[in-house]
PDB file of N, CA and C in Angstrom:
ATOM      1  N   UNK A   1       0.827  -1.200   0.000  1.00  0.00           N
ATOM      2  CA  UNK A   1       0.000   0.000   0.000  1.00  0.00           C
ATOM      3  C   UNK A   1       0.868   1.260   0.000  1.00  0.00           C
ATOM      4  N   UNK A   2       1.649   1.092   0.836  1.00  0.00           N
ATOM      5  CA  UNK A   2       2.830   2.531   1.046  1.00  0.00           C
ATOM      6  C   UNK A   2       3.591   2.529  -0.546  1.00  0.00           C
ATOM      7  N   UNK A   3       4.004   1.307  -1.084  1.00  0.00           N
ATOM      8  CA  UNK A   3       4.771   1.828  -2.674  1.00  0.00           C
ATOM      9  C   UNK A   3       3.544   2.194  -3.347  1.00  0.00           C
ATOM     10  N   UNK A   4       2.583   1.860  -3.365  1.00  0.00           N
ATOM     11  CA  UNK A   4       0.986   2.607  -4.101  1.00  0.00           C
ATOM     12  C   UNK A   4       1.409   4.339  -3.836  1.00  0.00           C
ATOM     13  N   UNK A   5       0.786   4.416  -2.786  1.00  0.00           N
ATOM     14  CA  UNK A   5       1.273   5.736  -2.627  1.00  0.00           C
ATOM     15  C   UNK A   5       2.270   6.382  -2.853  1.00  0.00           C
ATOM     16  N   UNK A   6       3.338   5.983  -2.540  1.00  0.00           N
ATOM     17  CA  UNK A   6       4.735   6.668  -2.827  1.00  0.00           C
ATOM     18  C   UNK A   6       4.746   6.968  -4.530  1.00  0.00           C
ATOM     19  N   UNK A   7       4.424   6.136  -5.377  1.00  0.00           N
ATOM     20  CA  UNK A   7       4.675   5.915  -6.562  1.00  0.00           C
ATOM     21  C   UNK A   7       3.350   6.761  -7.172  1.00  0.00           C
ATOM     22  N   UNK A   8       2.307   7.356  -6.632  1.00  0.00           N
ATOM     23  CA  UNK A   8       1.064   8.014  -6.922  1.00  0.00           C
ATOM     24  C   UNK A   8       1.720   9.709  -6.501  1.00  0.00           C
ATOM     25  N   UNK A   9       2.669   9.552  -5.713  1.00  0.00           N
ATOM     26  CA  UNK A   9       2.879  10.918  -4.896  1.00  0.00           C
ATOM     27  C   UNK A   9       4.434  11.468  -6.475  1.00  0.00           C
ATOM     28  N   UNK A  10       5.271  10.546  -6.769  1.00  0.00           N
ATOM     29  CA  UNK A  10       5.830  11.073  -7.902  1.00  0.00           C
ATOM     30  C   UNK A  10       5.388  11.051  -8.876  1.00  0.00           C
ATOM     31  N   UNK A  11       4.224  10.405  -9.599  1.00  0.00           N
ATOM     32  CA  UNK A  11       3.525  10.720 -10.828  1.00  0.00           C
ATOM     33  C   UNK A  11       2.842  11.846 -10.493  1.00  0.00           C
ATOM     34  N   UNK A  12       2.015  12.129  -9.564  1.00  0.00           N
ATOM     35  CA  UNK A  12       1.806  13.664  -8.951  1.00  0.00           C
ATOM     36  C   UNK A  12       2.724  14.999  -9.102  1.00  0.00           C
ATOM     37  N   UNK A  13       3.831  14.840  -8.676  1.00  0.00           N
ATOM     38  CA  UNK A  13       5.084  15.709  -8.411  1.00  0.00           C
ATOM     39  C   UNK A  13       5.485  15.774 -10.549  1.00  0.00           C
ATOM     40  N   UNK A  14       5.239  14.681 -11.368  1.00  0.00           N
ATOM     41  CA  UNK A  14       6.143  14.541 -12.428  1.00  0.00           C
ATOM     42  C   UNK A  14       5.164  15.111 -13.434  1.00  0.00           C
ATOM     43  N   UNK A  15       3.998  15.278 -12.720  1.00  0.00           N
ATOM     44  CA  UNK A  15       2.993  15.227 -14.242  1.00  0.00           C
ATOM     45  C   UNK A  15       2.737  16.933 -13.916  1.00  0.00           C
ATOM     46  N   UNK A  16       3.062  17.585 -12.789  1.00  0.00           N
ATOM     47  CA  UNK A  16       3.298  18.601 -12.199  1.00  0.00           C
ATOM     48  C   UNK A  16       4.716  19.786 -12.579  1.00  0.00           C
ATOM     49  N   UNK A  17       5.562  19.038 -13.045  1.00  0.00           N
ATOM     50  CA  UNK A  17       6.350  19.599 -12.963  1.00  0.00           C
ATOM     51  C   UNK A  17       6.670  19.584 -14.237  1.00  0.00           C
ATOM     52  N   UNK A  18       6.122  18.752 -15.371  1.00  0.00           N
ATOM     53  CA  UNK A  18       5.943  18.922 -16.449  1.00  0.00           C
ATOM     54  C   UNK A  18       4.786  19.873 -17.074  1.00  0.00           C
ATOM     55  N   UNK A  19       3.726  19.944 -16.652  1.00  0.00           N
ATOM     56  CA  UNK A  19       2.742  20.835 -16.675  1.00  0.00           C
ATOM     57  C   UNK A  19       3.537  22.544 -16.710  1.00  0.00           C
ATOM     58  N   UNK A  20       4.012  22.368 -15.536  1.00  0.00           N
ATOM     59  CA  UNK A  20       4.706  23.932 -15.930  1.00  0.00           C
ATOM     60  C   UNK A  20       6.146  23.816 -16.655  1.00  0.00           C
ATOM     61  N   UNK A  21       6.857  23.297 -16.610  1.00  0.00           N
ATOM     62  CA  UNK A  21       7.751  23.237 -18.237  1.00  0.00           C
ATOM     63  C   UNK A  21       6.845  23.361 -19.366  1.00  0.00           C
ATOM     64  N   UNK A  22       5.559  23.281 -19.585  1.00  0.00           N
ATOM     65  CA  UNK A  22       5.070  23.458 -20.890  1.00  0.00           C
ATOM     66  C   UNK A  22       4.648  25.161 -21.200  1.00  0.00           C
ATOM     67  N   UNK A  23       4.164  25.408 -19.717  1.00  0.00           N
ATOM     68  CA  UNK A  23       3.312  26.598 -19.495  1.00  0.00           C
ATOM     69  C   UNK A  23       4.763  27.733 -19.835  1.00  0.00           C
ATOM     70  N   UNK A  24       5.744  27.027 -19.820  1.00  0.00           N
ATOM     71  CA  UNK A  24       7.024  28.136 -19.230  1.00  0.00           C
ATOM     72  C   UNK A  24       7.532  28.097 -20.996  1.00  0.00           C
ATOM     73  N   UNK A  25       7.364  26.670 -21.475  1.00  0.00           N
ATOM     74  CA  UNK A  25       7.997  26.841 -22.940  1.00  0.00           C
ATOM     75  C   UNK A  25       7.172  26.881 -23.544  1.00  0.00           C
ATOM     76  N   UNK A  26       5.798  27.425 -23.242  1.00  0.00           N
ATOM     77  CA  UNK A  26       4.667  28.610 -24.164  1.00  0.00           C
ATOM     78  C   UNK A  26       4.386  29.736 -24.242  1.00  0.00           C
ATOM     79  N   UNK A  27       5.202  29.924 -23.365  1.00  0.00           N
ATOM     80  CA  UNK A  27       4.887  31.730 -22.786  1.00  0.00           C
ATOM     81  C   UNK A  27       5.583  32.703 -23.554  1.00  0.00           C
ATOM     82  N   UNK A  28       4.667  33.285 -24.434  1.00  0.00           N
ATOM     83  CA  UNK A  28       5.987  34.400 -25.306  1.00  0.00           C
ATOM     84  C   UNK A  28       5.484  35.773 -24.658  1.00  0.00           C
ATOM     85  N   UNK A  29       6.772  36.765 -24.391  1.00  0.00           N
ATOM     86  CA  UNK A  29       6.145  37.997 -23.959  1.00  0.00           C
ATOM     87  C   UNK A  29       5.265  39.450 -25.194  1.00  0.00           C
ATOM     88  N   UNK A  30       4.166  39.702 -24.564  1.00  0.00           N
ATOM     89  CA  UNK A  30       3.522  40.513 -25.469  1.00  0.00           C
ATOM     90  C   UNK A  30       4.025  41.036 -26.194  1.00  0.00           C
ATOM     91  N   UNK A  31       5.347  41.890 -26.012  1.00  0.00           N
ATOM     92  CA  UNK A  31       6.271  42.828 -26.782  1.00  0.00           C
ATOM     93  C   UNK A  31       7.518  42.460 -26.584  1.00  0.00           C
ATOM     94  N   UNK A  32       8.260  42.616 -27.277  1.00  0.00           N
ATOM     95  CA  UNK A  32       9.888  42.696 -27.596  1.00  0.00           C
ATOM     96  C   UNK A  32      10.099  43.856 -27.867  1.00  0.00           C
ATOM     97  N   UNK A  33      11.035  44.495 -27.101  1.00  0.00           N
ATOM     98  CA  UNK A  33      10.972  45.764 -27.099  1.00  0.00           C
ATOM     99  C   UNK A  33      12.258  46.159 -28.413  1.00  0.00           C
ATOM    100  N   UNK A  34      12.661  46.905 -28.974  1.00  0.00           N
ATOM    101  CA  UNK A  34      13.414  47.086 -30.130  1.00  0.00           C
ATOM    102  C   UNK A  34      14.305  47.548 -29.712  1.00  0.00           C
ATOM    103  N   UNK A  35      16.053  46.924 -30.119  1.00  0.00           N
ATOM    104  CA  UNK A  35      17.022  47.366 -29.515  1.00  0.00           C
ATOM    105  C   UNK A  35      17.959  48.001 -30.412  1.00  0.00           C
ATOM    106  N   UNK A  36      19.139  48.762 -30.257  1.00  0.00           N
ATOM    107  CA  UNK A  36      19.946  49.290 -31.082  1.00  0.00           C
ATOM    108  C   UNK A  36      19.562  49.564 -32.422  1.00  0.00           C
ATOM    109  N   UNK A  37      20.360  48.269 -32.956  1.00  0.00           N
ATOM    110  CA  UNK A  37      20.600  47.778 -34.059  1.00  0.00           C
ATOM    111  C   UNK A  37      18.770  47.941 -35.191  1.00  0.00           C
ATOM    112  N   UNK A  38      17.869  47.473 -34.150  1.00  0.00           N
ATOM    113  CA  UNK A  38      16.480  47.300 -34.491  1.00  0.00           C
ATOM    114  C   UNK A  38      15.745  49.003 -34.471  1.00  0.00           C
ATOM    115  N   UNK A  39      16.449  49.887 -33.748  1.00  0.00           N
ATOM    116  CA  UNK A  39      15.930  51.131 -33.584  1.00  0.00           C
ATOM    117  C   UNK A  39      16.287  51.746 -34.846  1.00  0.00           C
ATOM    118  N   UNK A  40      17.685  51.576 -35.358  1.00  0.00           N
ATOM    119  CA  UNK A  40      18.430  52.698 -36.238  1.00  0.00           C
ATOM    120  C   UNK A  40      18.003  52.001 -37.712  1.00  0.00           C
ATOM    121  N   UNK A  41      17.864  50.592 -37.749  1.00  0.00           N
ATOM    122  CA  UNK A  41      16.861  50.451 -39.013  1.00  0.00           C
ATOM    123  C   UNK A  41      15.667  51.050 -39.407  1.00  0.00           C
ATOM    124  N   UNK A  42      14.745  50.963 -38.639  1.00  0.00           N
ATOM    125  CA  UNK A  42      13.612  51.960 -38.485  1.00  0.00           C
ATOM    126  C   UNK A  42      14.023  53.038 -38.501  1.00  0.00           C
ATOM    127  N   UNK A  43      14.544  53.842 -37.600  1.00  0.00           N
ATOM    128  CA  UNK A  43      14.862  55.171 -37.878  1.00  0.00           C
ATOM    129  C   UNK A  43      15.363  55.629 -39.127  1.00  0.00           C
ATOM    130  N   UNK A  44      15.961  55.099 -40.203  1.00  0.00           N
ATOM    131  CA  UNK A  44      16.258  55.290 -41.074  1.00  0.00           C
ATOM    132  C   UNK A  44      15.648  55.056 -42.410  1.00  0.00           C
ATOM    133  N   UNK A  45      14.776  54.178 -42.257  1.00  0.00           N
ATOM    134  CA  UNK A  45      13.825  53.664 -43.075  1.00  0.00           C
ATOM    135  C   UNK A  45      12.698  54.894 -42.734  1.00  0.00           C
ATOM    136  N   UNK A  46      12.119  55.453 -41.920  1.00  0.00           N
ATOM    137  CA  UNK A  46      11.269  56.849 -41.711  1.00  0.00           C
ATOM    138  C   UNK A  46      11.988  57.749 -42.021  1.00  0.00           C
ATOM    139  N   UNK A  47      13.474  57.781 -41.624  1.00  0.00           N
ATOM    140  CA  UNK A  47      14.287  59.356 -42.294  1.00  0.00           C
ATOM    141  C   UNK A  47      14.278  59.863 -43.548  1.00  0.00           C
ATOM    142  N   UNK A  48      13.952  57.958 -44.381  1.00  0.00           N
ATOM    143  CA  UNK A  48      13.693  58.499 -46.055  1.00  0.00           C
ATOM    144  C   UNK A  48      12.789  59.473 -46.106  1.00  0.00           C
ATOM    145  N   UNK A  49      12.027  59.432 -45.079  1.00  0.00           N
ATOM    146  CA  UNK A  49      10.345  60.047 -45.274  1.00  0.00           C
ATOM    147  C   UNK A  49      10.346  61.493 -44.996  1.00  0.00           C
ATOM    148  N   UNK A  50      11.145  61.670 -43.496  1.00  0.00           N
ATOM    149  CA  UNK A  50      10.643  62.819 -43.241  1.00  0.00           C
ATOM    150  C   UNK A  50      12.005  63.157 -42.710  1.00  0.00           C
ATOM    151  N   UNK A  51      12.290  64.202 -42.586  1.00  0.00           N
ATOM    152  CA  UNK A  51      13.172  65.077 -41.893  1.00  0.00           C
ATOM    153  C   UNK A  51      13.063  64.822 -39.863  1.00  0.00           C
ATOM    154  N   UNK A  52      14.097  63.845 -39.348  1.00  0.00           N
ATOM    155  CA  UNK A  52      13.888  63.348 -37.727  1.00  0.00           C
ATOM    156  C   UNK A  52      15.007  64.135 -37.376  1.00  0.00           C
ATOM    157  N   UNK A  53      14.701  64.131 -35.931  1.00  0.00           N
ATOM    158  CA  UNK A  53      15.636  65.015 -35.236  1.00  0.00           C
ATOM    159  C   UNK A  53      16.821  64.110 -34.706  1.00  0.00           C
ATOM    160  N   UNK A  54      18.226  64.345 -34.986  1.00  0.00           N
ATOM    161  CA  UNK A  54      19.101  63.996 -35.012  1.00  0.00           C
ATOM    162  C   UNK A  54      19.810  63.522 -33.337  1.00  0.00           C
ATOM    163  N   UNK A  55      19.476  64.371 -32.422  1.00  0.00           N
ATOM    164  CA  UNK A  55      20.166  64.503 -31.362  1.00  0.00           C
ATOM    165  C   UNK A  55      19.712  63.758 -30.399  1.00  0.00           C
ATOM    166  N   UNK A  56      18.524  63.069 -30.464  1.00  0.00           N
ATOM    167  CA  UNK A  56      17.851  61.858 -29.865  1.00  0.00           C
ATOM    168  C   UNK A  56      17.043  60.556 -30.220  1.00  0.00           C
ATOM    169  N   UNK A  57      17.627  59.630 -29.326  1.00  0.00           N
ATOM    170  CA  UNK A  57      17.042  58.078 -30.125  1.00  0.00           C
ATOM    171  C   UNK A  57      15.309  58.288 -29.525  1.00  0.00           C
ATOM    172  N   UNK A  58      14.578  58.023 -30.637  1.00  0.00           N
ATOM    173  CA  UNK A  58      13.332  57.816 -30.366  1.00  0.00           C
ATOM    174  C   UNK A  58      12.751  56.521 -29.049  1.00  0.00           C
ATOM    175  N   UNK A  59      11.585  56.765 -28.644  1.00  0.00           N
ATOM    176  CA  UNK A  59      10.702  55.566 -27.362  1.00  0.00           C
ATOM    177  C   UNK A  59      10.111  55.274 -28.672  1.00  0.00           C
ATOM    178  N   UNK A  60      10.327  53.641 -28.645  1.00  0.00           N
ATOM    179  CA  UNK A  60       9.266  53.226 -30.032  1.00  0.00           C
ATOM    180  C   UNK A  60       8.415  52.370 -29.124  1.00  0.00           C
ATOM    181  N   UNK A  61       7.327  52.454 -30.474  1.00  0.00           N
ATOM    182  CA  UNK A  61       5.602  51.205 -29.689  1.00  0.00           C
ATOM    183  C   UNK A  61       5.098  51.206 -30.562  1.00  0.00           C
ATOM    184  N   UNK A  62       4.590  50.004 -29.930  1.00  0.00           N
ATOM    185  CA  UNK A  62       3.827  49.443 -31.691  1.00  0.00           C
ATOM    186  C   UNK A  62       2.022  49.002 -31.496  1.00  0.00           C
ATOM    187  N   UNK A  63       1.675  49.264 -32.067  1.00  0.00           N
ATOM    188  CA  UNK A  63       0.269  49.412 -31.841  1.00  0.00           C
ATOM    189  C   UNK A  63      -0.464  47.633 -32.196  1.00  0.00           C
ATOM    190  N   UNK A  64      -1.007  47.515 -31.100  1.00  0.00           N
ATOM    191  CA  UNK A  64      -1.438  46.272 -31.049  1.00  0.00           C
ATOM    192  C   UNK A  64      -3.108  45.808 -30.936  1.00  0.00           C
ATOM    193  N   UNK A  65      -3.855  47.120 -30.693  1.00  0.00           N
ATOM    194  CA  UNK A  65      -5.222  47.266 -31.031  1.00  0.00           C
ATOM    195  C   UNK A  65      -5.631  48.178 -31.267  1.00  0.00           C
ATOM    196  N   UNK A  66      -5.698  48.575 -32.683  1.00  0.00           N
ATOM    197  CA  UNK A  66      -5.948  49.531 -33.536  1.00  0.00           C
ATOM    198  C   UNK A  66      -7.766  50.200 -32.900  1.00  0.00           C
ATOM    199  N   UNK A  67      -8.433  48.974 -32.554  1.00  0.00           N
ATOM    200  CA  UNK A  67      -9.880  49.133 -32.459  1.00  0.00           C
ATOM    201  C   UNK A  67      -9.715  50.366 -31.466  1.00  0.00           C
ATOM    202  N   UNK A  68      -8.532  50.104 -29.839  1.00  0.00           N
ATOM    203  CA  UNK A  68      -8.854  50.896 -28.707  1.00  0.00           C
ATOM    204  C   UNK A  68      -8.287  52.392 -29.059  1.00  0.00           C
ATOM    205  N   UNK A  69      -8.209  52.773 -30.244  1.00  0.00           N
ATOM    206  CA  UNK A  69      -7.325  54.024 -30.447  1.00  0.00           C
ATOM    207  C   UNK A  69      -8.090  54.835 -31.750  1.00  0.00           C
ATOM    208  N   UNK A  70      -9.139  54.283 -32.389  1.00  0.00           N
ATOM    209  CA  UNK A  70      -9.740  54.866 -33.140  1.00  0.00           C
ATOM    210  C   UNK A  70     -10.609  56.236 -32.959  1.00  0.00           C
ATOM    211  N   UNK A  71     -10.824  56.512 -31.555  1.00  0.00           N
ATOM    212  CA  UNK A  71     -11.112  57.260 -30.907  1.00  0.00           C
ATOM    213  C   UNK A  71     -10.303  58.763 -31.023  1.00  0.00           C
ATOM    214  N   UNK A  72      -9.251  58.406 -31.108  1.00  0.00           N
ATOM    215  CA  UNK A  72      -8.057  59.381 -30.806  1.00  0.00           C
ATOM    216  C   UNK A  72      -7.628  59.833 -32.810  1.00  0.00           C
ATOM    217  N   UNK A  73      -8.007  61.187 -32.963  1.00  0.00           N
ATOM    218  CA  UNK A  73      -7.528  61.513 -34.303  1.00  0.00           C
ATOM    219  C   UNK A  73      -6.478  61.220 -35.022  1.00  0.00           C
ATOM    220  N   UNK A  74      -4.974  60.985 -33.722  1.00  0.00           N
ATOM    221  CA  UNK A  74      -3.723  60.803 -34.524  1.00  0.00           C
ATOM    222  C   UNK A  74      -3.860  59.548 -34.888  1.00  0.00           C
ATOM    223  N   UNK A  75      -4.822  58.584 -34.483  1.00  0.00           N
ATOM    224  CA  UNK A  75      -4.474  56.835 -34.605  1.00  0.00           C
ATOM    225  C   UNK A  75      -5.927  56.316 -35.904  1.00  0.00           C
ATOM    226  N   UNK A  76      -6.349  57.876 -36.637  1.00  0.00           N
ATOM    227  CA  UNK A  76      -7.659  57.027 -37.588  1.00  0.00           C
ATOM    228  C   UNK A  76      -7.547  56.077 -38.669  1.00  0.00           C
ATOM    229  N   UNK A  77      -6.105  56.255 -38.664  1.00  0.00           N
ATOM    230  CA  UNK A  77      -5.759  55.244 -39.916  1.00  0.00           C
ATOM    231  C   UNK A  77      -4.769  54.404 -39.474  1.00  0.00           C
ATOM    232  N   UNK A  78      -4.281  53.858 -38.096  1.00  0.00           N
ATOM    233  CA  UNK A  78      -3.681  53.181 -37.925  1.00  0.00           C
ATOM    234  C   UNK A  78      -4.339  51.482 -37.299  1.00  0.00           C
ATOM    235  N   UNK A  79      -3.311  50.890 -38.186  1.00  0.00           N
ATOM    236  CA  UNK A  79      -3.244  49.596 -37.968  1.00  0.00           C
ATOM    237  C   UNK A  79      -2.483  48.236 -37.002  1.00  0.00           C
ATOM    238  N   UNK A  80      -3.112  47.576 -36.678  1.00  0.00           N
ATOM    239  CA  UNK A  80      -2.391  46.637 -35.477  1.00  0.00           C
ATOM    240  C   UNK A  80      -0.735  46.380 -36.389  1.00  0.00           C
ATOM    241  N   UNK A  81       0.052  46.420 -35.557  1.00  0.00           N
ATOM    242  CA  UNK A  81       1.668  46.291 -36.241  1.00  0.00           C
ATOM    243  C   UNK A  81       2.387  47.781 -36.276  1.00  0.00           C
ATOM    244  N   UNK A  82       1.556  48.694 -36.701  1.00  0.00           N
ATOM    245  CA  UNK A  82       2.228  49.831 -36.993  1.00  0.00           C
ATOM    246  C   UNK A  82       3.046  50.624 -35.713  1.00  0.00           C
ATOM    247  N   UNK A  83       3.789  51.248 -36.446  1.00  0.00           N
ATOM    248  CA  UNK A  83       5.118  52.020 -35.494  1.00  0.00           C
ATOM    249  C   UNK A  83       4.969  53.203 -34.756  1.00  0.00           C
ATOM    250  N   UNK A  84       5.023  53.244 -33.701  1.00  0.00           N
ATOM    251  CA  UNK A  84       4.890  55.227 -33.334  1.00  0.00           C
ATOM    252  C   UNK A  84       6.011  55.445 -32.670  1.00  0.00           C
ATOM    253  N   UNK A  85       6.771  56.406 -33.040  1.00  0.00           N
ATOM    254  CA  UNK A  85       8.117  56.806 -32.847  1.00  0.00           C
ATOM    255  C   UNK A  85       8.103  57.696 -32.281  1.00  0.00           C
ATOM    256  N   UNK A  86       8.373  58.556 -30.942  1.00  0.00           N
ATOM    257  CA  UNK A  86       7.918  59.103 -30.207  1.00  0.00           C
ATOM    258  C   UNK A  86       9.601  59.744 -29.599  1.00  0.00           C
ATOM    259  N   UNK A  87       9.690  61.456 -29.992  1.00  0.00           N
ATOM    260  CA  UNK A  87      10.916  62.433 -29.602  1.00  0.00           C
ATOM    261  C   UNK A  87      10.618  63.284 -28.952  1.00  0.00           C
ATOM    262  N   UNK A  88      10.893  63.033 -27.420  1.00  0.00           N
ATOM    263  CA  UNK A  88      10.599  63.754 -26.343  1.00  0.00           C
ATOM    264  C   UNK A  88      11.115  65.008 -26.457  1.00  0.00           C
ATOM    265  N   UNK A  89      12.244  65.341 -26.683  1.00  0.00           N
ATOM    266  CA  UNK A  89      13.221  66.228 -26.494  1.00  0.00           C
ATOM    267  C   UNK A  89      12.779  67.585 -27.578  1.00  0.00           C
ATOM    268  N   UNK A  90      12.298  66.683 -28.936  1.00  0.00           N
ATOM    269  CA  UNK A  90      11.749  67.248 -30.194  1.00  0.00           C
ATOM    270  C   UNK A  90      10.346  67.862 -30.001  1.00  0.00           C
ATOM    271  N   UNK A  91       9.801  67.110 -28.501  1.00  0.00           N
ATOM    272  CA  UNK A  91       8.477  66.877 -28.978  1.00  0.00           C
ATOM    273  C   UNK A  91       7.914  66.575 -30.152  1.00  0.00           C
ATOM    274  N   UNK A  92       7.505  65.259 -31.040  1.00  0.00           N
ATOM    275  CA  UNK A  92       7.386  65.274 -32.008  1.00  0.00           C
ATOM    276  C   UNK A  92       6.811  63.294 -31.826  1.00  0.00           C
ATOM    277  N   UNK A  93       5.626  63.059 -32.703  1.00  0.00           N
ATOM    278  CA  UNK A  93       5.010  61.648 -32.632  1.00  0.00           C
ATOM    279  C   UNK A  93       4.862  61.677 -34.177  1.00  0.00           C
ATOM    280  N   UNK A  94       5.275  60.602 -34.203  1.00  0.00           N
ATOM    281  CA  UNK A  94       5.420  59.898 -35.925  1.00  0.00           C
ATOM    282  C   UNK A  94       4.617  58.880 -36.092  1.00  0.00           C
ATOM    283  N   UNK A  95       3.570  58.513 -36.521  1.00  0.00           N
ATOM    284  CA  UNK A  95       2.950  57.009 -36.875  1.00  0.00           C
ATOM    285  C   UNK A  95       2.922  56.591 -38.121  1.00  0.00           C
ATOM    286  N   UNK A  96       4.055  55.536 -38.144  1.00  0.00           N
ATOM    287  CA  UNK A  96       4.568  54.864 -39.283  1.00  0.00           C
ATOM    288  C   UNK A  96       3.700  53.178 -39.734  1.00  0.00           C
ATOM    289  N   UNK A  97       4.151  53.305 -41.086  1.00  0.00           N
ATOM    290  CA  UNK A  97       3.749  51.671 -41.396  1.00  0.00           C
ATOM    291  C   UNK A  97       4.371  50.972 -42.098  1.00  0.00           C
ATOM    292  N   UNK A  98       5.275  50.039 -41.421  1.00  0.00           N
ATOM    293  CA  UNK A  98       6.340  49.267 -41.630  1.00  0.00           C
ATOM    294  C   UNK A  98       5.879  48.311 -43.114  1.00  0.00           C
ATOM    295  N   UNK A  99       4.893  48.010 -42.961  1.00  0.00           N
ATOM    296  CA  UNK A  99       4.330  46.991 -44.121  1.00  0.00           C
ATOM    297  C   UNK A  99       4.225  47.749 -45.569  1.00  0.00           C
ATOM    298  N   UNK A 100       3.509  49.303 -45.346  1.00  0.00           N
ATOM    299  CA  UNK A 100       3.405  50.059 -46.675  1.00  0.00           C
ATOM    300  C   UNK A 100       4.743  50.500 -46.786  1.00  0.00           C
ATOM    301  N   UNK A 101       5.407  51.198 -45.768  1.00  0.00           N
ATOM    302  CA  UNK A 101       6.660  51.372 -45.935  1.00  0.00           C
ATOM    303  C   UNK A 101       6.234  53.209 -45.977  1.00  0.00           C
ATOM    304  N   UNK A 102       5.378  54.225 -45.073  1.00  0.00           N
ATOM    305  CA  UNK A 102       4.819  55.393 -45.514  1.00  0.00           C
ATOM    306  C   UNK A 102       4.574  55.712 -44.071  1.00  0.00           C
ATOM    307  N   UNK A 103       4.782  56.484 -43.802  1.00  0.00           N
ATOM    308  CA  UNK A 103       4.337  57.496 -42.407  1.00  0.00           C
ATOM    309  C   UNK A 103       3.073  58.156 -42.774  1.00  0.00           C
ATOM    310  N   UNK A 104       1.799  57.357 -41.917  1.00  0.00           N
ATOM    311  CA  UNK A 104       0.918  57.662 -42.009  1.00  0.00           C
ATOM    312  C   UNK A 104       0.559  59.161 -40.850  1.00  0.00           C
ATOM    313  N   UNK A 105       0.921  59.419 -40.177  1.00  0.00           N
ATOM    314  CA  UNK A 105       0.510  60.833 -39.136  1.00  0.00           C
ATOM    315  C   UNK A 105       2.317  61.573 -38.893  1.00  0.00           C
ATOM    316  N   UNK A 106       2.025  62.767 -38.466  1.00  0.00           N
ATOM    317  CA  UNK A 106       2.660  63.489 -37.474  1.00  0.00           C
ATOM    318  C   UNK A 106       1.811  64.203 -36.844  1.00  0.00           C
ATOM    319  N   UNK A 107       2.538  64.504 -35.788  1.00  0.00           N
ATOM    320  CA  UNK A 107       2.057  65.653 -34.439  1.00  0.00           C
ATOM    321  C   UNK A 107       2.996  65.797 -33.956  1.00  0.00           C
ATOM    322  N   UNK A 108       2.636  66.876 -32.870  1.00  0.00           N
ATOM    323  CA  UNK A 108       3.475  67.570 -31.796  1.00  0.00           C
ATOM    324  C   UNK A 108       3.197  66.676 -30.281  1.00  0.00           C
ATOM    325  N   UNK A 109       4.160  66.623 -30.084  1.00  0.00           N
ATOM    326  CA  UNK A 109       3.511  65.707 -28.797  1.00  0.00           C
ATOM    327  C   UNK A 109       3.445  66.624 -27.699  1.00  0.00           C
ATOM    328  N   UNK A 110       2.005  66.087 -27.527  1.00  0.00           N
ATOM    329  CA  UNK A 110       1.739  67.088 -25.441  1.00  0.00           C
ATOM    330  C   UNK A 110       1.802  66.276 -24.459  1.00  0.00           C
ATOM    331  N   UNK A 111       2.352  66.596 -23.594  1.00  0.00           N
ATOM    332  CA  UNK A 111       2.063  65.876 -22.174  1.00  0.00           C
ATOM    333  C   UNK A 111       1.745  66.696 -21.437  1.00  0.00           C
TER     334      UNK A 111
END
């Protein structure tokens, strides 16, 4: 009776501890945030477009529900994927589209 149990208590512990190895090698995070190398491509690929301010690296974000932003004038034509490049220093918001390859908005940014 006791190896019953014992042997019920590690299929417990194994089917457990596999359960979250799966949960852990499914888990992708919402965003990847864009680094260096990934910033100055973009940035340069929009510089074709427009005239950017030189003296600071842009906060980039990428728009992931177009539906919750339709509300807001700068976002009427933007799409889930698209880029907003955002120069504090410039004050200045760019909403780009990586897929057309065209900067769909500018503004002035307020806070």
């Amino acid at each position: 009776m006791i190896f019953i149990l014992i042997l019920a208590i590690i299929l417990a512990l194994g089917g457990w501890r596999y359960y979250n190895y799966q949960i852990k090698q499914s888990w992708q995070p919402a965003r990847i945030e864009p680094v260096g190398e990934e910033i100055a491509k973009l940035v340069d690929k929009v510089g074709g477009h427009v005239v950017l301010p030189q003296d600071e690296e842009p906060t980039i974000a990428t728009v992931t529900s177009a539906d919750l932003l339709k509300n807001q004038q700068f976002f009427a034509s933007a799409k889930a994927g698209d880029t907003v490049l955002i120069y504090k220093k410039a004050k200045l918001v760019i909403l780009y589209n990586p897929t057309l390859d065209r900067v769909l908005n500018m503004a002035p940014l307020v806070e």
